[in-house]
C-alpha atoms as a PDB file:
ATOM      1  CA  UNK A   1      42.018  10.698  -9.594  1.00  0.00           C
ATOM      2  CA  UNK A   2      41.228   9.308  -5.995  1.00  0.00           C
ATOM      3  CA  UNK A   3      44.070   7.741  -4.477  1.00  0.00           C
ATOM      4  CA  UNK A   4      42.966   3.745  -3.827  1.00  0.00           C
ATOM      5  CA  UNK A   5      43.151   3.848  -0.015  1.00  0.00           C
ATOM      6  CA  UNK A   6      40.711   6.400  -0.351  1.00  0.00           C
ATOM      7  CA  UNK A   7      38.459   4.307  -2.125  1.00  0.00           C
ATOM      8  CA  UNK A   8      39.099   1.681  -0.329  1.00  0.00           C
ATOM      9  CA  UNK A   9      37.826   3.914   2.556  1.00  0.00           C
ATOM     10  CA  UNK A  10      34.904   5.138   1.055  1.00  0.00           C
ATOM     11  CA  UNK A  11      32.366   2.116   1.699  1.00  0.00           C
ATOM     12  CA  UNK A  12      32.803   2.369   5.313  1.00  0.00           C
ATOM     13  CA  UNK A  13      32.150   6.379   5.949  1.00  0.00           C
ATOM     14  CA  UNK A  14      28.941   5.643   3.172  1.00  0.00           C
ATOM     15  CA  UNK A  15      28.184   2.051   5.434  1.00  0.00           C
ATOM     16  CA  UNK A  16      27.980   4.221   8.807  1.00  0.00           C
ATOM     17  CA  UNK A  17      25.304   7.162   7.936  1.00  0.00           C
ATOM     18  CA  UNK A  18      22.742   4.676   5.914  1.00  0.00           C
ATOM     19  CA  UNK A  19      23.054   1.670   8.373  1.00  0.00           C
ATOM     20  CA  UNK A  20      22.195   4.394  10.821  1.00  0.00           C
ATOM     21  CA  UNK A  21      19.306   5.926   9.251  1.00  0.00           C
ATOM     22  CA  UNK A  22      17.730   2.917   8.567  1.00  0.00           C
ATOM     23  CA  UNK A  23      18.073   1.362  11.952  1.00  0.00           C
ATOM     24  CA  UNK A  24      16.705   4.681  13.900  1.00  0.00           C
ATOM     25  CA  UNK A  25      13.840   4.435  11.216  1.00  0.00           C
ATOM     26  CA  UNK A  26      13.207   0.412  12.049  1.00  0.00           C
ATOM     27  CA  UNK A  27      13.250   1.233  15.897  1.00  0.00           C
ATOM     28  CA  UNK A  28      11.159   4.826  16.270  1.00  0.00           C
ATOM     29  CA  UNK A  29       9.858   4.086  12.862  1.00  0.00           C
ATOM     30  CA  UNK A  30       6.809   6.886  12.126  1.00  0.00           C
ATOM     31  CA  UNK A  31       7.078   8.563  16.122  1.00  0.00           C
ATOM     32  CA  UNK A  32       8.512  11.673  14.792  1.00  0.00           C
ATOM     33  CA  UNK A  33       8.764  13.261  11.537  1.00  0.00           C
ATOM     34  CA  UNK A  34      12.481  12.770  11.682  1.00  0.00           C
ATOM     35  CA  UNK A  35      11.941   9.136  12.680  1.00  0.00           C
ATOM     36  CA  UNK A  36       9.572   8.597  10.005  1.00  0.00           C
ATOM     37  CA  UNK A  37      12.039   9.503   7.210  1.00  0.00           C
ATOM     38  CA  UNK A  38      14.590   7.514   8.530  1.00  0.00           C
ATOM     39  CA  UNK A  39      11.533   4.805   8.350  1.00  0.00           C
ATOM     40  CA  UNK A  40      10.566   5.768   4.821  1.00  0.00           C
ATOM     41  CA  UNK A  41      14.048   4.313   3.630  1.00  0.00           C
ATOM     42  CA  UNK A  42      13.187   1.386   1.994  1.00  0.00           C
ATOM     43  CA  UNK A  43      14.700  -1.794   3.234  1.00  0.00           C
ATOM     44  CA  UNK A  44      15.135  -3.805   0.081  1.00  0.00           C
ATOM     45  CA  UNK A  45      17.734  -0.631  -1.231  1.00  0.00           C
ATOM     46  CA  UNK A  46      19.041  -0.772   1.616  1.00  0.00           C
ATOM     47  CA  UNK A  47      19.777  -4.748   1.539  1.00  0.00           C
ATOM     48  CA  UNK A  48      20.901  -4.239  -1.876  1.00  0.00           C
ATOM     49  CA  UNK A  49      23.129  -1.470  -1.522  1.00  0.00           C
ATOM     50  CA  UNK A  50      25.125  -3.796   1.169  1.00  0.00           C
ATOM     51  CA  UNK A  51      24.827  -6.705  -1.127  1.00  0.00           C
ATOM     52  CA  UNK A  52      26.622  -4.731  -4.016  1.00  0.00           C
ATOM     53  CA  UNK A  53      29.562  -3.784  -1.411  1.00  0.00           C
ATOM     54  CA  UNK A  54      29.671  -7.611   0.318  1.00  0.00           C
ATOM     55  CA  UNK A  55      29.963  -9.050  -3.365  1.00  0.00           C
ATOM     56  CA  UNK A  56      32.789  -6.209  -4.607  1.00  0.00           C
ATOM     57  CA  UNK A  57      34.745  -6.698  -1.180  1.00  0.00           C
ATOM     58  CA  UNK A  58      34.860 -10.477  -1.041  1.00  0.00           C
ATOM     59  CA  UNK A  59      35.932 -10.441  -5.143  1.00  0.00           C
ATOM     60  CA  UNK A  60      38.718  -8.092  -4.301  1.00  0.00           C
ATOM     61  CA  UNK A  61      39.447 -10.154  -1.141  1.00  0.00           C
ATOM     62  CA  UNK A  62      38.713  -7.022   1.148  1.00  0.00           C
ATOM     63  CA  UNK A  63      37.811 -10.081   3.673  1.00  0.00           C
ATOM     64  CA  UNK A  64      36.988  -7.233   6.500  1.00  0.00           C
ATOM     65  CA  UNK A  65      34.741  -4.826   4.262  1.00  0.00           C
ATOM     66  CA  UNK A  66      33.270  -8.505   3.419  1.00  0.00           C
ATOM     67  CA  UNK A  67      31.939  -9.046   6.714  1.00  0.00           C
ATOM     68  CA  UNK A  68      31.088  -5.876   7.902  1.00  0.00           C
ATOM     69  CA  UNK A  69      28.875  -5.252   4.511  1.00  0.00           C
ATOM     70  CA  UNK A  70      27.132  -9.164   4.889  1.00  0.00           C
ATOM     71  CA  UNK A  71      26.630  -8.317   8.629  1.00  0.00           C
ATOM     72  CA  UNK A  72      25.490  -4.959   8.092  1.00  0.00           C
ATOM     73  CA  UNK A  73      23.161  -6.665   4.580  1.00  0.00           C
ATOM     74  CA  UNK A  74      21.645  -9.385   6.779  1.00  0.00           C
ATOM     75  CA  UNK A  75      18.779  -7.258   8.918  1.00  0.00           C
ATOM     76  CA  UNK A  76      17.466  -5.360   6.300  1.00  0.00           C
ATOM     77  CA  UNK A  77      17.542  -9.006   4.059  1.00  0.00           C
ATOM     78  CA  UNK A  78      15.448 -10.187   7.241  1.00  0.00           C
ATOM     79  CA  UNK A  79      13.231  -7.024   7.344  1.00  0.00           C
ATOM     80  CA  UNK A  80      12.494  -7.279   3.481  1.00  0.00           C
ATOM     81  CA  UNK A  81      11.747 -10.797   3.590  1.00  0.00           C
ATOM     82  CA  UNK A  82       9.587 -11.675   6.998  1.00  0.00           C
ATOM     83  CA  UNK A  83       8.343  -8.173   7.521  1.00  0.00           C
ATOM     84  CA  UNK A  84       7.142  -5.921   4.885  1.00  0.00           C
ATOM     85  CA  UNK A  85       6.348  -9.121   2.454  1.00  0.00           C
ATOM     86  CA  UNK A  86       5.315 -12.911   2.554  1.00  0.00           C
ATOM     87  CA  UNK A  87       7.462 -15.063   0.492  1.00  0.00           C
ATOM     88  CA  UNK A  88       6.493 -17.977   2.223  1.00  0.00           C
ATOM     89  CA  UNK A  89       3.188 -17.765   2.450  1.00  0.00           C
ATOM     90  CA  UNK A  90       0.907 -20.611  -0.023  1.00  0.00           C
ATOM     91  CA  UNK A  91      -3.288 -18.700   0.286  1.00  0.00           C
ATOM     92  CA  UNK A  92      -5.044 -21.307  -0.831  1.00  0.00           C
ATOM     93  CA  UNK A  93      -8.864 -19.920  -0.726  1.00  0.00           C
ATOM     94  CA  UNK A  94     -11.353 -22.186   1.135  1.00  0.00           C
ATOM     95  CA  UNK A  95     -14.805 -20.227   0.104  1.00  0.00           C
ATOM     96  CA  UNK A  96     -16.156 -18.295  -2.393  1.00  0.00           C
ATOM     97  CA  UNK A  97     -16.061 -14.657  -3.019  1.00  0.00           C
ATOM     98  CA  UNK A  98     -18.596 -12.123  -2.989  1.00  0.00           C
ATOM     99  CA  UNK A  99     -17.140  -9.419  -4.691  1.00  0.00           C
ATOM    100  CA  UNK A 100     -14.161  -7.933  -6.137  1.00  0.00           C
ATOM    101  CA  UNK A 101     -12.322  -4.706  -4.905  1.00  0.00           C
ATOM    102  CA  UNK A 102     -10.028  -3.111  -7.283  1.00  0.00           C
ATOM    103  CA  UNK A 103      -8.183  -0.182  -5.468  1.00  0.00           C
ATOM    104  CA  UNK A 104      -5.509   1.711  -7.808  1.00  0.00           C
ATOM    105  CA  UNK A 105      -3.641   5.313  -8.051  1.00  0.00           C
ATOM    106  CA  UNK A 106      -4.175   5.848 -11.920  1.00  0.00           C
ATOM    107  CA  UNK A 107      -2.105   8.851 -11.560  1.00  0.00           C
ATOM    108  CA  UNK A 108      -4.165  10.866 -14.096  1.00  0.00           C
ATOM    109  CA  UNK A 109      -4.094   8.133 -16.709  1.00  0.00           C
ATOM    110  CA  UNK A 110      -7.506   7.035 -16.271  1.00  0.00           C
ATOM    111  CA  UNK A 111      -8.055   9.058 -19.930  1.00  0.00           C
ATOM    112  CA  UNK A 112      -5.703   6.667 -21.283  1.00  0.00           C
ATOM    113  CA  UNK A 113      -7.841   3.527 -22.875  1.00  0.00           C
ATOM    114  CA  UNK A 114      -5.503   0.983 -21.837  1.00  0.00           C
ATOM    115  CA  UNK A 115      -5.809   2.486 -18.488  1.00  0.00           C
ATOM    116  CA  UNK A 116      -9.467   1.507 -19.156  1.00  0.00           C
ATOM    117  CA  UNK A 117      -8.998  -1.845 -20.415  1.00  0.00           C
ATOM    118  CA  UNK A 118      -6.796  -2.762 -17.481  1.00  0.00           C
ATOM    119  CA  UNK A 119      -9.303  -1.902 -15.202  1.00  0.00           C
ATOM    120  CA  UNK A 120     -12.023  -3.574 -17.323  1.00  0.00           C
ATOM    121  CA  UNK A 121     -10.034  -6.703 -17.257  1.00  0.00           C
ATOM    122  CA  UNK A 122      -9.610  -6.573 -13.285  1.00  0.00           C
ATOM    123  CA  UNK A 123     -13.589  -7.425 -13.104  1.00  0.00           C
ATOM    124  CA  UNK A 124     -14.295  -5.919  -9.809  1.00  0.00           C
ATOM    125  CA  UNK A 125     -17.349  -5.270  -8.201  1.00  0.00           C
ATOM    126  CA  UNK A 126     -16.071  -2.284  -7.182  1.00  0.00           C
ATOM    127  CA  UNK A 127     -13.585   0.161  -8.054  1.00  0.00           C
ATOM    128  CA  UNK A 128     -11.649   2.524  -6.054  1.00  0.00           C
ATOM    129  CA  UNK A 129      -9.416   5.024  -7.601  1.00  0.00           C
ATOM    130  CA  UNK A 130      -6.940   7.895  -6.782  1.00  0.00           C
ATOM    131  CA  UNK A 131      -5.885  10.491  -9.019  1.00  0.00           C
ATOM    132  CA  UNK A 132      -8.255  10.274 -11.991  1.00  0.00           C
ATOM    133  CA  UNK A 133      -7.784  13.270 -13.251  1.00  0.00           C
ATOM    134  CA  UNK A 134     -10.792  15.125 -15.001  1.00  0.00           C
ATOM    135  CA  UNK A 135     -14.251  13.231 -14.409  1.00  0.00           C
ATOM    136  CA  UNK A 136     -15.733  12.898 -18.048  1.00  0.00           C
ATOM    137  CA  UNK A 137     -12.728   9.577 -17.921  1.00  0.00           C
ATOM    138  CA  UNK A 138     -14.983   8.685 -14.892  1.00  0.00           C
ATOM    139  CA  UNK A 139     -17.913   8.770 -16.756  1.00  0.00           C
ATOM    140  CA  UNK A 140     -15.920   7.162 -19.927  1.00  0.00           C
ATOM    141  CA  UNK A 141     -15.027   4.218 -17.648  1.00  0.00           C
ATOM    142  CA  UNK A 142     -18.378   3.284 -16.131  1.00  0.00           C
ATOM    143  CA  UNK A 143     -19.847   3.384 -20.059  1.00  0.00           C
ATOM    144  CA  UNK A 144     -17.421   1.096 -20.540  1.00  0.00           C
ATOM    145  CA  UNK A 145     -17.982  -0.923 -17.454  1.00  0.00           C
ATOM    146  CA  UNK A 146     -21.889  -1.384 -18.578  1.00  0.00           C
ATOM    147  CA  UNK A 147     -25.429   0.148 -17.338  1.00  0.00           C
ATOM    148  CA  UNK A 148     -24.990  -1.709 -14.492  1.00  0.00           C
ATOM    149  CA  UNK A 149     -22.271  -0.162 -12.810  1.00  0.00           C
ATOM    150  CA  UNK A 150     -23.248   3.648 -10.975  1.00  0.00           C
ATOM    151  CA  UNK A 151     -20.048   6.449 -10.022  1.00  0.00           C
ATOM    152  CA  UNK A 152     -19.605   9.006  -7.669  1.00  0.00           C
ATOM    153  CA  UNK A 153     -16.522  11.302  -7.649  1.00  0.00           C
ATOM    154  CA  UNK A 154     -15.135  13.220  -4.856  1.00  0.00           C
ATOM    155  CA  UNK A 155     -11.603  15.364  -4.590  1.00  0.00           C
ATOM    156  CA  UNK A 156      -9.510  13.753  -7.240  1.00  0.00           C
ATOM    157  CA  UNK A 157     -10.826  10.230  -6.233  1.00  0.00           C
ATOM    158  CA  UNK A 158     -13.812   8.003  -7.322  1.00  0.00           C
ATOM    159  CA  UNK A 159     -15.603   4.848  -6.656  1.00  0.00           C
ATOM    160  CA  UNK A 160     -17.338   2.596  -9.285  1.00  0.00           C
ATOM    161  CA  UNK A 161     -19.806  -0.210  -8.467  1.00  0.00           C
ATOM    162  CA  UNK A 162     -22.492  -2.650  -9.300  1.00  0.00           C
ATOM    163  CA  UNK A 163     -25.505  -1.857  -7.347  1.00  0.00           C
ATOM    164  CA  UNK A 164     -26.325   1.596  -5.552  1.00  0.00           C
ATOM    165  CA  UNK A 165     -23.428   4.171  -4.256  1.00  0.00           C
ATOM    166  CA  UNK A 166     -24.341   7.197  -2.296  1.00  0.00           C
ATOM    167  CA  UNK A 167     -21.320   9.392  -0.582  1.00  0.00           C
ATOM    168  CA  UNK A 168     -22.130   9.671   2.864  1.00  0.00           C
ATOM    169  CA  UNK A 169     -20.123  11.610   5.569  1.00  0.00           C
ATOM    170  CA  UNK A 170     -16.777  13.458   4.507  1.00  0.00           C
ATOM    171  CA  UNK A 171     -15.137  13.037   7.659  1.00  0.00           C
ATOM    172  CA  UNK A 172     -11.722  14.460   7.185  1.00  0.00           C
ATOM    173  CA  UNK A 173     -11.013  16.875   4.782  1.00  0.00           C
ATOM    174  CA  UNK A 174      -7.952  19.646   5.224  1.00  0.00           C
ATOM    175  CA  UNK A 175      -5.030  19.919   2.869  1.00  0.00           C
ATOM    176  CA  UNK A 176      -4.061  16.944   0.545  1.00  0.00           C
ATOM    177  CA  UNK A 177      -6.010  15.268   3.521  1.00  0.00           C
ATOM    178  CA  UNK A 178      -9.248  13.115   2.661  1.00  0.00           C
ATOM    179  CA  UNK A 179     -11.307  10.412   4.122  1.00  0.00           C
ATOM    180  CA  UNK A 180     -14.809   9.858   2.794  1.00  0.00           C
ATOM    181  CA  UNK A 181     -17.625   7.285   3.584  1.00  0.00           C
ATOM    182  CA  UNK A 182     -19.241   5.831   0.825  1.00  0.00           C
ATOM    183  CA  UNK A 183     -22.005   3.469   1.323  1.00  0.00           C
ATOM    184  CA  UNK A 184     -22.604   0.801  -1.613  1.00  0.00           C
ATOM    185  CA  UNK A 185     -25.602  -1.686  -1.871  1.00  0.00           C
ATOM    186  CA  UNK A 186     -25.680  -4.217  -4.055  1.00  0.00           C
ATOM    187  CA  UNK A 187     -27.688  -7.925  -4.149  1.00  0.00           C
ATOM    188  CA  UNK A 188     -29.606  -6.661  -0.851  1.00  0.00           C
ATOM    189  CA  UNK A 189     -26.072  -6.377   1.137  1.00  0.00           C
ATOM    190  CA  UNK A 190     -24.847  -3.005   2.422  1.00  0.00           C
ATOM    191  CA  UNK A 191     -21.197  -2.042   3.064  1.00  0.00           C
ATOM    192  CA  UNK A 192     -20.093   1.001   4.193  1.00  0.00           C
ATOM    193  CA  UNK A 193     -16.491   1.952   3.010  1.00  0.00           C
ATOM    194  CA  UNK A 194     -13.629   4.609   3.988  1.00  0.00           C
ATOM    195  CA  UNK A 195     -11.741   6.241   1.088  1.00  0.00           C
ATOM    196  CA  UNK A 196      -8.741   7.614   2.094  1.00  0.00           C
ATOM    197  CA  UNK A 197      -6.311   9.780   0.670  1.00  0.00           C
ATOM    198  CA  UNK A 198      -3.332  11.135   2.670  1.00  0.00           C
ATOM    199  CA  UNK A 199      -0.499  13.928   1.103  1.00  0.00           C
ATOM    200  CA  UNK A 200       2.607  12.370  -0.279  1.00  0.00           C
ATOM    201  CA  UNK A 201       4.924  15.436   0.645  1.00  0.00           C
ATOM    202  CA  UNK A 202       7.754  14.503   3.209  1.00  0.00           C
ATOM    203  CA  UNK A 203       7.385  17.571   4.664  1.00  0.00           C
ATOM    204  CA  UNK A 204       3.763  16.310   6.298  1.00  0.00           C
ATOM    205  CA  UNK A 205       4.082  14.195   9.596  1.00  0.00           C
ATOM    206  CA  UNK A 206       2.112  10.864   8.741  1.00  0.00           C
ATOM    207  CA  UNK A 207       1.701   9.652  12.592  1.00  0.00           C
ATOM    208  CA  UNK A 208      -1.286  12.404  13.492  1.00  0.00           C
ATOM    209  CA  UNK A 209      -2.585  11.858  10.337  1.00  0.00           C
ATOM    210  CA  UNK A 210      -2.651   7.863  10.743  1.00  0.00           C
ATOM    211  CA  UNK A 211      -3.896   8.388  14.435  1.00  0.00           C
ATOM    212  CA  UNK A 212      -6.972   9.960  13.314  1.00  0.00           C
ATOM    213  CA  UNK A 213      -7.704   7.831  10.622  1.00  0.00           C
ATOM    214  CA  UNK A 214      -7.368   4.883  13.666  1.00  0.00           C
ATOM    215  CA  UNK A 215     -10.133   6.737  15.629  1.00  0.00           C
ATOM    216  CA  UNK A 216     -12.650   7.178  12.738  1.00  0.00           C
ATOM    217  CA  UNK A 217     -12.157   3.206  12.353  1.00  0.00           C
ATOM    218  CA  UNK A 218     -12.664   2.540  15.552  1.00  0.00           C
ATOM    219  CA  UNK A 219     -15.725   4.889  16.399  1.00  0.00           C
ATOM    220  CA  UNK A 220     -17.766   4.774  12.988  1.00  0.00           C
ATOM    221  CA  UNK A 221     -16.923   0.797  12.154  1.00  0.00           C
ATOM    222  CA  UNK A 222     -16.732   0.859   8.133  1.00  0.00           C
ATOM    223  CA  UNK A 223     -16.489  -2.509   6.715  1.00  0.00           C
ATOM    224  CA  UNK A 224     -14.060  -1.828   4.184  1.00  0.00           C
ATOM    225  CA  UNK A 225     -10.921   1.415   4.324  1.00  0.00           C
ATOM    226  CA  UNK A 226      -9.021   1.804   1.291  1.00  0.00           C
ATOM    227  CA  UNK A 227      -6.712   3.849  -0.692  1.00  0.00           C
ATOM    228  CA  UNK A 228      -3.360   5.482  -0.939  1.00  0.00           C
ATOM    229  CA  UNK A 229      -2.484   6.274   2.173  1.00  0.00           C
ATOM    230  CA  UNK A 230       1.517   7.213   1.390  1.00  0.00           C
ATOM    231  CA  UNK A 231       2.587   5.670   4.613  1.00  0.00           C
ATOM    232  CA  UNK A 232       4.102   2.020   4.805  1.00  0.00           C
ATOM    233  CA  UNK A 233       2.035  -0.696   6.396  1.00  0.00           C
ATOM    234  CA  UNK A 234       4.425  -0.836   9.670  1.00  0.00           C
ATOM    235  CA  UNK A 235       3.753   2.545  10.513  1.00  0.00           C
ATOM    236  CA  UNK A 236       2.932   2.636  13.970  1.00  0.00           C
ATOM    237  CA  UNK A 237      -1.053   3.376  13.877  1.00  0.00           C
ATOM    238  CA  UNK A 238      -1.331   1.203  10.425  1.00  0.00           C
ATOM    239  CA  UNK A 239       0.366  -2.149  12.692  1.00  0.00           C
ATOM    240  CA  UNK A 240      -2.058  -1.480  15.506  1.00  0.00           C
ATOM    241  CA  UNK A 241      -5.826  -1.535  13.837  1.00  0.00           C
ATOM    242  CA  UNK A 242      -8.898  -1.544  16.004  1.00  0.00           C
ATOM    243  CA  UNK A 243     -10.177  -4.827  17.097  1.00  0.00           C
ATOM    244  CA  UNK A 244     -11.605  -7.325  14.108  1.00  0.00           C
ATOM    245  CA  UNK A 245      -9.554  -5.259  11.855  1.00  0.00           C
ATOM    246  CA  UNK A 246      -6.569  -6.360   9.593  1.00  0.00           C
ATOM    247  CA  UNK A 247      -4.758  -5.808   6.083  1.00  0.00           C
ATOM    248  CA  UNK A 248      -6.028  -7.736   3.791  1.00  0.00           C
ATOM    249  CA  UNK A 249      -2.278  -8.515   2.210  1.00  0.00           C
ATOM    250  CA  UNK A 250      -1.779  -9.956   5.887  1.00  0.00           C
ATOM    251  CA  UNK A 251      -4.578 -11.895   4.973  1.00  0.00           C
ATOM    252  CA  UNK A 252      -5.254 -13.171   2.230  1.00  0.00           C
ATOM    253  CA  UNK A 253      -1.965 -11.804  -0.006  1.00  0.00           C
ATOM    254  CA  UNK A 254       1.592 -13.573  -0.494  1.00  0.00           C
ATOM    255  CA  UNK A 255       4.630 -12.737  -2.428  1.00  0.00           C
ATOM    256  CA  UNK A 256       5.626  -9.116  -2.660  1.00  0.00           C
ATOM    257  CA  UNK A 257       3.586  -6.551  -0.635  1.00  0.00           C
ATOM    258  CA  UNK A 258       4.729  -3.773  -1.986  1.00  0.00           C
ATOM    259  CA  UNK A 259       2.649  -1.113  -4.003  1.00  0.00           C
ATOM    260  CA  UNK A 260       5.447   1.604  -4.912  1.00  0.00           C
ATOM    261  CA  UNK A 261       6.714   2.820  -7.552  1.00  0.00           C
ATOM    262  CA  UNK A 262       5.961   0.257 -10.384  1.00  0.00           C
ATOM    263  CA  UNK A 263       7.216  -1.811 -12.120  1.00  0.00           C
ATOM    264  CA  UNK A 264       9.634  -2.197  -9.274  1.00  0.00           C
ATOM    265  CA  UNK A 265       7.572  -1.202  -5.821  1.00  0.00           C
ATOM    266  CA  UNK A 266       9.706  -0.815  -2.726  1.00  0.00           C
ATOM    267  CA  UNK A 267       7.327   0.485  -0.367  1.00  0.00           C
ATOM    268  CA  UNK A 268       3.795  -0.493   0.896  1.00  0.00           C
ATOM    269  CA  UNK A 269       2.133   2.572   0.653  1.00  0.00           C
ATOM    270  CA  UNK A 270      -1.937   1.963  -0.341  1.00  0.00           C
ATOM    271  CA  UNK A 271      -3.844  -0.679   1.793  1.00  0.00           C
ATOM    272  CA  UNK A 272      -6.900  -2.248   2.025  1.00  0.00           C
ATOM    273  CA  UNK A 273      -8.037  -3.027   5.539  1.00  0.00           C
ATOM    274  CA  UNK A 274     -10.829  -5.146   6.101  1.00  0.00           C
ATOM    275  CA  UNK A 275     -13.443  -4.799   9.246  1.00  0.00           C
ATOM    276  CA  UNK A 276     -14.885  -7.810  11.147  1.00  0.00           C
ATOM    277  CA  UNK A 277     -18.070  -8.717   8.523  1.00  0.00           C
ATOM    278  CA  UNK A 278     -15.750  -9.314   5.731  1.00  0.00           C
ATOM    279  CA  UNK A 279     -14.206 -12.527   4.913  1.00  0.00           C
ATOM    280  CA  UNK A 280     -10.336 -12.398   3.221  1.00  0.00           C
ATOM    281  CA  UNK A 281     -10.396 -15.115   0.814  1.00  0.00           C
ATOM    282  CA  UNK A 282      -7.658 -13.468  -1.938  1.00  0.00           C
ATOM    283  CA  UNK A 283      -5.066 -10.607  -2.334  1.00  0.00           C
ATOM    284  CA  UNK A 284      -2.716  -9.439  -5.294  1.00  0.00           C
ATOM    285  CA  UNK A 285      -1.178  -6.877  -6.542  1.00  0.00           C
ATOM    286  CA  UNK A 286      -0.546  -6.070 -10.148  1.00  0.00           C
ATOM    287  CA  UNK A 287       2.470  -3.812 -11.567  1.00  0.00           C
ATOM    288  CA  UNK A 288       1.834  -1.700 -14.958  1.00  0.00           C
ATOM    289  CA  UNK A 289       3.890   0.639 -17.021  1.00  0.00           C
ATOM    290  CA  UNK A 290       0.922   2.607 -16.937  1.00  0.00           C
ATOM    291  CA  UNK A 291       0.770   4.806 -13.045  1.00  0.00           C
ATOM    292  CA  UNK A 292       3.594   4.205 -10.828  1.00  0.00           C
ATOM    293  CA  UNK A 293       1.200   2.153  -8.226  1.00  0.00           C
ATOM    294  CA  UNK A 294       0.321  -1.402  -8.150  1.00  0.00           C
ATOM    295  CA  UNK A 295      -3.267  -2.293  -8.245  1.00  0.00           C
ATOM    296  CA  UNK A 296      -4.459  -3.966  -4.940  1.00  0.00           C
ATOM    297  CA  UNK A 297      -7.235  -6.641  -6.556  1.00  0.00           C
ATOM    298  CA  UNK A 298      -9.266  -8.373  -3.163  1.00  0.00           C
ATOM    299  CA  UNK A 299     -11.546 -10.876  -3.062  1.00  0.00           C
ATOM    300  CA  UNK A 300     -13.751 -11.294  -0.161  1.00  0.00           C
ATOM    301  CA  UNK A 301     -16.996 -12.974   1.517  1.00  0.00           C
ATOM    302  CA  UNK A 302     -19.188 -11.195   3.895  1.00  0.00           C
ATOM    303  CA  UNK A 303     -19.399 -12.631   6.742  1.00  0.00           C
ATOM    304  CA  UNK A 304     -22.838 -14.491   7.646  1.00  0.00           C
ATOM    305  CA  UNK A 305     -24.261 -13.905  11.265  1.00  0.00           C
ATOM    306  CA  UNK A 306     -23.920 -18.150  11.705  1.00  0.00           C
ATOM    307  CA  UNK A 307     -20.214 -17.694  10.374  1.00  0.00           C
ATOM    308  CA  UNK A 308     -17.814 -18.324  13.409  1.00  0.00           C
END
C-alpha cells in the first residue's frame, strides 16, 4: 500500500504536467499541432479536476495543497466561464425570424425514428446534418418532413430545406476534408451556404485546415458556414473571421456553448457562422442521448438593403 507522504505528494507531481499543458494550449492554442492538443484539453475538466483536489486538501486541512489547487482552479474557472461560454448573457430577440437552421452530427442515427422525430420537432427551415449514414434515412426524413421540403446528399452529409437546393461548387475535398456550397431558394430569397466537415483524428493539424476554410469565406462570401468542424471556437483562424462575419452563439446564444460529447459537452466543436446579410436574432443548443453532439437550432432575419 502507498505510504501517506506519498500520497500526500501525489497531487502536486499530477498539478505540475496538466496545469502545464493546459496553459501552453491557452497561450499558442491551435499554432502547432503540439500546441493544439495542449489546446484541445478542455477547460471545464481541467477546473474540475483542481476543484476536486482544493475541496479534499482544505477537508484534510492540507492548507498549502489548498491554495495551490484554488490558485491553480481559478484560470481555467475564468476561461470556462467568460470565454468558451456566456453565462451572463440575457438574448432577448428584438425582430422576427426568417428561418430556422438546424445543424446536427446524427452520428449514423438518422435511421433511428426518434432521431427523426427530434429533428421533426426542431421545425427548421433548413437542415444540416453530419454523419447520416446510408441515404434512403435521408429520403425517410424529408417524407416525413412533407412535399415541401427538397434534399441533396453529399459525402456522409446532407441538407434539407423548404424551397429549392442545388449543390454548387465542392471547394475542398481531400481526406476526411469537406467544404461544399449549397445554394437554397426559398420565398424569392437566395442564400448561399458552406457545409463543412473537417477530420476528427488528433493526428490531423486543424490550423491549415481552418486557414483555408478562412480564405474560401473571405473570397467566395457565403451567407451562412456550418457544420462540424472538430476544432473549438477559439482556435486561432475560427476567433479571427473575415469582416461582417461572426458565430452566431457569440450572437445570438447564452448559457453553455458547448457542442461535445452529449449529454455533457465540454468542447465547442460545430459552429454556425453567419455572413453580413443575415440577422442573429436566436441561438441554442440541445443535448440528446441520441448522437454525442448537441444540435445548434438558429434563428435569423436577412438583412434588408434599408437595414442599418
Amino acid at each position: 500500500m502507498p505510504a501517506p507522504g506519498l500520497l500526500r505528494r501525489l497531487p502536486w507531481f499530477l498539478a505540475a504536467p496538466i496545469a502545464a499543458v493546459w496553459l501552453v494550449g491557452q497561450w499558442f492554442r491551435d499554432a502547432t499541432w503540439l500546441t493544439g492538443l495542449c489546446f484541445y484539453v478542455p477547460s471545464p475538466l481541467v477546473a474540475i479536476a483542481f476543484g476536486i483536489w482544493w475541496i479534499v486538501a482544505w477537508r484534510h486541512r492540507e492548507w498549502r495543497h489548498g491554495w495551490l489547487a484554488l490558485g491553480l482552479m481559478l484560470p481555467p474557472l475564468v476561461v470556462t466561464l467568460l470565454l468558451e461560454n456566456q453565462p451572463l448573457a440575457a438574448r432577448r430577440a428584438s425582430l422576427a425570424a426568417d428561418f430556422r437552421l438546424v445543424h446536427w452530427n446524427v452520428g449514423s442515427q438518422l435511421r433511428l425514428p426518434r432521431t427523426r422525430e427530434t429533428l421533426i420537432a426542431a421545425r427548421a427551415d433548413v437542415y444540416v446534418l453530419s454523419e447520416v449514414g446510408e441515404s434512403e434515412s435521408v429520403e425517410r426524413l424529408r417524407e416525413a418532413l412533407g412535399e415541401e421540403y427538397r434534399a441533396v446528399t453529399f459525402s456522409t452529409l446532407a441538407v434539407l430545406a423548404r424551397g429549392r437546393l442545388t449543390l454548387g461548387e465542392r471547394w475542398l475535398e481531400r481526406r476526411r476534408t469537406l467544404v461544399q456550397s449549397v445554394n437554397w431558394e426559398q420565398g424569392g430569397r437566395a442564400l448561399e451556404l458552406f457545409v463543412v466537415d473537417l477530420p476528427s483524428e488528433l493526428n490531423v493539424p486543424r490550423d491549415p485546415l481552418l486557414r483555408e476554410v478562412h480564405a474560401l469565406i473571405e473570397r467566395q462570401q457565403p451567407a451562412l458556414i456550418v457544420g462540424d468542424f472538430n476544432a473549438p471556437r477559439r482556435s486561432r483562424a475560427l476567433s479571427q473571421l473575415p469582416a461582417g462575419y461572426g458565430h452566431a452563439f457569440e450572437a445570438a446564444g447564452s448559457g453553455c456553448g458547448y457542442t461535445w460529447p452529449s449529454p455533457l459537452p465540454v468542447l465547442a466543436i460545430d459552429h454556425c457562422i453567419h455572413g453580413p446579410q443575415i440577422v442573429p436574432v436566436r441561438y441554442r443548443l440541445q443535448t440528446s442521448l441520441i448522437s454525442d453532439h448537441c444540435l445548434q437550432v438558429f434563428d435569423a432575419a436577412i438583412r434588408r438593403n434599408d437595414s442599418p
